[in-house]
C-alpha atoms as a PDB file:
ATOM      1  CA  UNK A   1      33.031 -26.721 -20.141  1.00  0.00           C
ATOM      2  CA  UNK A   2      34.728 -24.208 -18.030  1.00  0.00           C
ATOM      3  CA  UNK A   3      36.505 -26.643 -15.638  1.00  0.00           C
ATOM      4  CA  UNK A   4      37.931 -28.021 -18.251  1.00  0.00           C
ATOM      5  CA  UNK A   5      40.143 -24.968 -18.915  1.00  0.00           C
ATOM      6  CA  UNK A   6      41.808 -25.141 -15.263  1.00  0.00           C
ATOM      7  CA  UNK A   7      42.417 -29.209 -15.281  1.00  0.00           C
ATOM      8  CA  UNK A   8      44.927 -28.777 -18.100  1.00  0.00           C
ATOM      9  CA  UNK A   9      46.193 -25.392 -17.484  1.00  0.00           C
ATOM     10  CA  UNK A  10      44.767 -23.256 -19.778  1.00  0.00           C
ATOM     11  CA  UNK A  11      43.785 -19.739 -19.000  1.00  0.00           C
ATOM     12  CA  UNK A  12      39.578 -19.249 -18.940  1.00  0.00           C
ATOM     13  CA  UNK A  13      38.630 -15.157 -18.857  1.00  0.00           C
ATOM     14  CA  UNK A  14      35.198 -15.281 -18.640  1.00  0.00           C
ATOM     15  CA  UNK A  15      35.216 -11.523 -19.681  1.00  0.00           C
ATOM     16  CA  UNK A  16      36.284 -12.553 -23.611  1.00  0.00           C
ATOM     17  CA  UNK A  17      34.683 -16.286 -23.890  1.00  0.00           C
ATOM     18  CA  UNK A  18      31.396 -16.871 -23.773  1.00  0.00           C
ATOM     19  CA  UNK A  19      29.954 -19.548 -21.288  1.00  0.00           C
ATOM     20  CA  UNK A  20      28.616 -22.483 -22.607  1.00  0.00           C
ATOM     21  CA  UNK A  21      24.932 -22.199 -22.614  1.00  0.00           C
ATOM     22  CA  UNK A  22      24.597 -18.499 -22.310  1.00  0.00           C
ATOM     23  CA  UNK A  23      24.326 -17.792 -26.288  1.00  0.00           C
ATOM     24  CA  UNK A  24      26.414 -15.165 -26.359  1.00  0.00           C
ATOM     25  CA  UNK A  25      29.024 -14.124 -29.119  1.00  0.00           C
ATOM     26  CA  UNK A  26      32.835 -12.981 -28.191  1.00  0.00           C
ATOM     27  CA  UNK A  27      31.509  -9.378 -28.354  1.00  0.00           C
ATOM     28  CA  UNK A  28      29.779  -8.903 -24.951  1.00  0.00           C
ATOM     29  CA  UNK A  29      28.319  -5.776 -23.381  1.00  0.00           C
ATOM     30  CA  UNK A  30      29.613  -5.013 -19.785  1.00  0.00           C
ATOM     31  CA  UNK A  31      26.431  -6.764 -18.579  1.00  0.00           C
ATOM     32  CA  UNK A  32      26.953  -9.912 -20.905  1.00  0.00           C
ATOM     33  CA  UNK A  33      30.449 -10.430 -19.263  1.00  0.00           C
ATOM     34  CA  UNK A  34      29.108 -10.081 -16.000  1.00  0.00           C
ATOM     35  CA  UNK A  35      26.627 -12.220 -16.221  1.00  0.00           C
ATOM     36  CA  UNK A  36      29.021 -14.580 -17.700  1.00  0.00           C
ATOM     37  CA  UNK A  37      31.491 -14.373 -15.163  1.00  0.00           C
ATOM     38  CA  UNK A  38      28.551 -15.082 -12.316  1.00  0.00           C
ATOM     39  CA  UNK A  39      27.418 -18.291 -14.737  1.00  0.00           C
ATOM     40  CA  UNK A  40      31.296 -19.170 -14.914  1.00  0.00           C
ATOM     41  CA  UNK A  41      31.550 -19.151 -11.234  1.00  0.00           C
ATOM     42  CA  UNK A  42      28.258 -20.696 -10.761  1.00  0.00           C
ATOM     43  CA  UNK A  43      28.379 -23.686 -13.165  1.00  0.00           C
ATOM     44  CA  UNK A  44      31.768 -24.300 -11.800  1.00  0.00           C
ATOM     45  CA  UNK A  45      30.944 -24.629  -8.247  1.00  0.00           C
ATOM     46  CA  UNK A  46      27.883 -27.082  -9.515  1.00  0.00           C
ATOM     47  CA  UNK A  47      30.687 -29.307 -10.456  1.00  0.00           C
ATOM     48  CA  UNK A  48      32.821 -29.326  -7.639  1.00  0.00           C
ATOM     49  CA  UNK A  49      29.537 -29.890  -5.449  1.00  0.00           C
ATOM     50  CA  UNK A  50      27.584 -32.554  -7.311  1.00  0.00           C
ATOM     51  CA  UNK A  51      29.624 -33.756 -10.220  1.00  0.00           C
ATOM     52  CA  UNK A  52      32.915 -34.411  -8.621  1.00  0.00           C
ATOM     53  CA  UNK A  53      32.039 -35.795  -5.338  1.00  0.00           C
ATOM     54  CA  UNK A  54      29.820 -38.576  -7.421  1.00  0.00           C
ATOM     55  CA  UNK A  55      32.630 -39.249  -9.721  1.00  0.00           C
ATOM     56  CA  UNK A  56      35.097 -39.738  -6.878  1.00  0.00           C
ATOM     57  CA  UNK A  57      32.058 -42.162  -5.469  1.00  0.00           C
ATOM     58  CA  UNK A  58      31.802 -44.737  -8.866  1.00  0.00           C
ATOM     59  CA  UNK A  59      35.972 -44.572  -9.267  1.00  0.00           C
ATOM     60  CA  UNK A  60      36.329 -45.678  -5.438  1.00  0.00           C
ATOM     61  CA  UNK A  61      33.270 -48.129  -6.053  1.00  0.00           C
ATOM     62  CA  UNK A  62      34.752 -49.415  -8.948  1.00  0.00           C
ATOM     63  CA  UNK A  63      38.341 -49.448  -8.900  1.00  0.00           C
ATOM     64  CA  UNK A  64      38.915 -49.586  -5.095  1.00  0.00           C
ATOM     65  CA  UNK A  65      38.969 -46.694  -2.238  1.00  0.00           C
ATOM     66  CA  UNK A  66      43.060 -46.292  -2.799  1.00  0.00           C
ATOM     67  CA  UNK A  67      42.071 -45.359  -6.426  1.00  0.00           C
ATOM     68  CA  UNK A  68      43.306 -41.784  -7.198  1.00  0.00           C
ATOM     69  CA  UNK A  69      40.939 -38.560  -7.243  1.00  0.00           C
ATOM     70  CA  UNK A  70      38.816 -37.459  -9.760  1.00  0.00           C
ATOM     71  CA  UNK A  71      41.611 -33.983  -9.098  1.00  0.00           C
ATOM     72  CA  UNK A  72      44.764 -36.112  -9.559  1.00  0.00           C
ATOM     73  CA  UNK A  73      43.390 -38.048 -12.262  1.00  0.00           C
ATOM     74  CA  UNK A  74      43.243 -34.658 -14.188  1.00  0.00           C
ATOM     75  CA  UNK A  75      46.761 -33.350 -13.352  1.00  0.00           C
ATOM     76  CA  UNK A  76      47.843 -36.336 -15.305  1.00  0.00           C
ATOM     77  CA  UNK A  77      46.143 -35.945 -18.832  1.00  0.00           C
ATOM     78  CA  UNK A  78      49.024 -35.196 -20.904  1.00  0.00           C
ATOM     79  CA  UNK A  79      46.884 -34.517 -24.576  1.00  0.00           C
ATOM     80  CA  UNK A  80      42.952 -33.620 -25.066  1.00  0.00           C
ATOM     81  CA  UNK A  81      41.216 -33.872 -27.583  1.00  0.00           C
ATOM     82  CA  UNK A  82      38.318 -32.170 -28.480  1.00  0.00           C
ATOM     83  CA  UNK A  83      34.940 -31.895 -30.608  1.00  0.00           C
ATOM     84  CA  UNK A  84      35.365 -28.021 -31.519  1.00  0.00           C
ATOM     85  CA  UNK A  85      36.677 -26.265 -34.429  1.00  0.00           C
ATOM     86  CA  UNK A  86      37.653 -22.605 -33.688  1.00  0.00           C
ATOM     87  CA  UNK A  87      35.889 -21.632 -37.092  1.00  0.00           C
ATOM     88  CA  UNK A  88      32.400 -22.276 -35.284  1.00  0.00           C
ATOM     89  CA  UNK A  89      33.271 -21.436 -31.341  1.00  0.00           C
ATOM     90  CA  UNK A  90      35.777 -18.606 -31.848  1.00  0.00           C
ATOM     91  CA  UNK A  91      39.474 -18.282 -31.044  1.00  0.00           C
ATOM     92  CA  UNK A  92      40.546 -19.522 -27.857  1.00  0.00           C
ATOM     93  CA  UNK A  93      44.130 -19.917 -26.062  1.00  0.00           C
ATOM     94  CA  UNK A  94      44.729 -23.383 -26.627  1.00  0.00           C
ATOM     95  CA  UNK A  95      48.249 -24.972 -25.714  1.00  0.00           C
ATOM     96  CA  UNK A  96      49.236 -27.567 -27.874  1.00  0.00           C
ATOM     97  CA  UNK A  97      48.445 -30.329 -25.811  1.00  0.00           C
ATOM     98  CA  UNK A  98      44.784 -29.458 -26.879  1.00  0.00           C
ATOM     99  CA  UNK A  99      44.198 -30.214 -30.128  1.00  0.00           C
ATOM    100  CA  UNK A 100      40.539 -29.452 -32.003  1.00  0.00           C
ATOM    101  CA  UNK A 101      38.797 -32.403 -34.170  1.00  0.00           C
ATOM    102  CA  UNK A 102      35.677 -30.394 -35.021  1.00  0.00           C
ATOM    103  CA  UNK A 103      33.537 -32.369 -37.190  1.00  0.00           C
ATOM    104  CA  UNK A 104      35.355 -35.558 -36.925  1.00  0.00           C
ATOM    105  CA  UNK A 105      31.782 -37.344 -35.958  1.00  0.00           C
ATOM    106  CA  UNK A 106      30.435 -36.289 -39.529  1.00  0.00           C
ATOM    107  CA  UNK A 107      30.256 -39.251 -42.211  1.00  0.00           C
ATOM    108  CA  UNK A 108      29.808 -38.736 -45.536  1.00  0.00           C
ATOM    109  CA  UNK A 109      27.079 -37.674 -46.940  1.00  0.00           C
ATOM    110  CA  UNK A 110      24.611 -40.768 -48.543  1.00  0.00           C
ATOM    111  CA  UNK A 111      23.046 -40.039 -51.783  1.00  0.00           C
END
């Protein structure tokens, strides 16, 4: 997801990737990338608005109202690991404290 990208400190252009959800590919018309840029801002401001402010509600509840924000929490995460392969979603600037496990969830196949 697109906040993602910022909480570890990786560069997001929504003018060469492709929002989640959108179906687009990485070759966009000027009115692809704009829409994508409006979705980009959009979906992110749906998680600062309703996502975050719950999470920061269920930490506090849980672990205590001096427990850190859901913001601070993030600065923290030193690796990530994630369920993408750039052969499927596309080359992305990745750091490499981001590494890609795509298609670790599939078993082998039963007979």
């Amino acid at each position: 997801m697109p906040w993602h990208f910022a909480r570890i400190g990786l560069p997001y252009e929504p003018g060469f990737y492709p929002t989640t959800f959108l179906g687009h590919s990485d070759k966009m018309s000027f009115g692809s990338r704009l829409s994508n840029w409006f979705t980009f801002i959009y979906m992110n401001a749906m998680y600062r608005i309703f996502n975050q402010n719950d999470a920061n509600k269920l930490l506090k509840r849980r672990f205590g109202y001096d427990f850190p924000d859901v913001n601070e929490l993030s600065k923290k995460v030193s690796m990530v690991f994630v369920n993408q392969h750039y052969s499927l979603t596309g080359p992305k600037h990745l750091s490499p404290n981001v590494i890609e496990l795509g298609g670790v969830h599939i078993g082998k196949p039963k007979q």
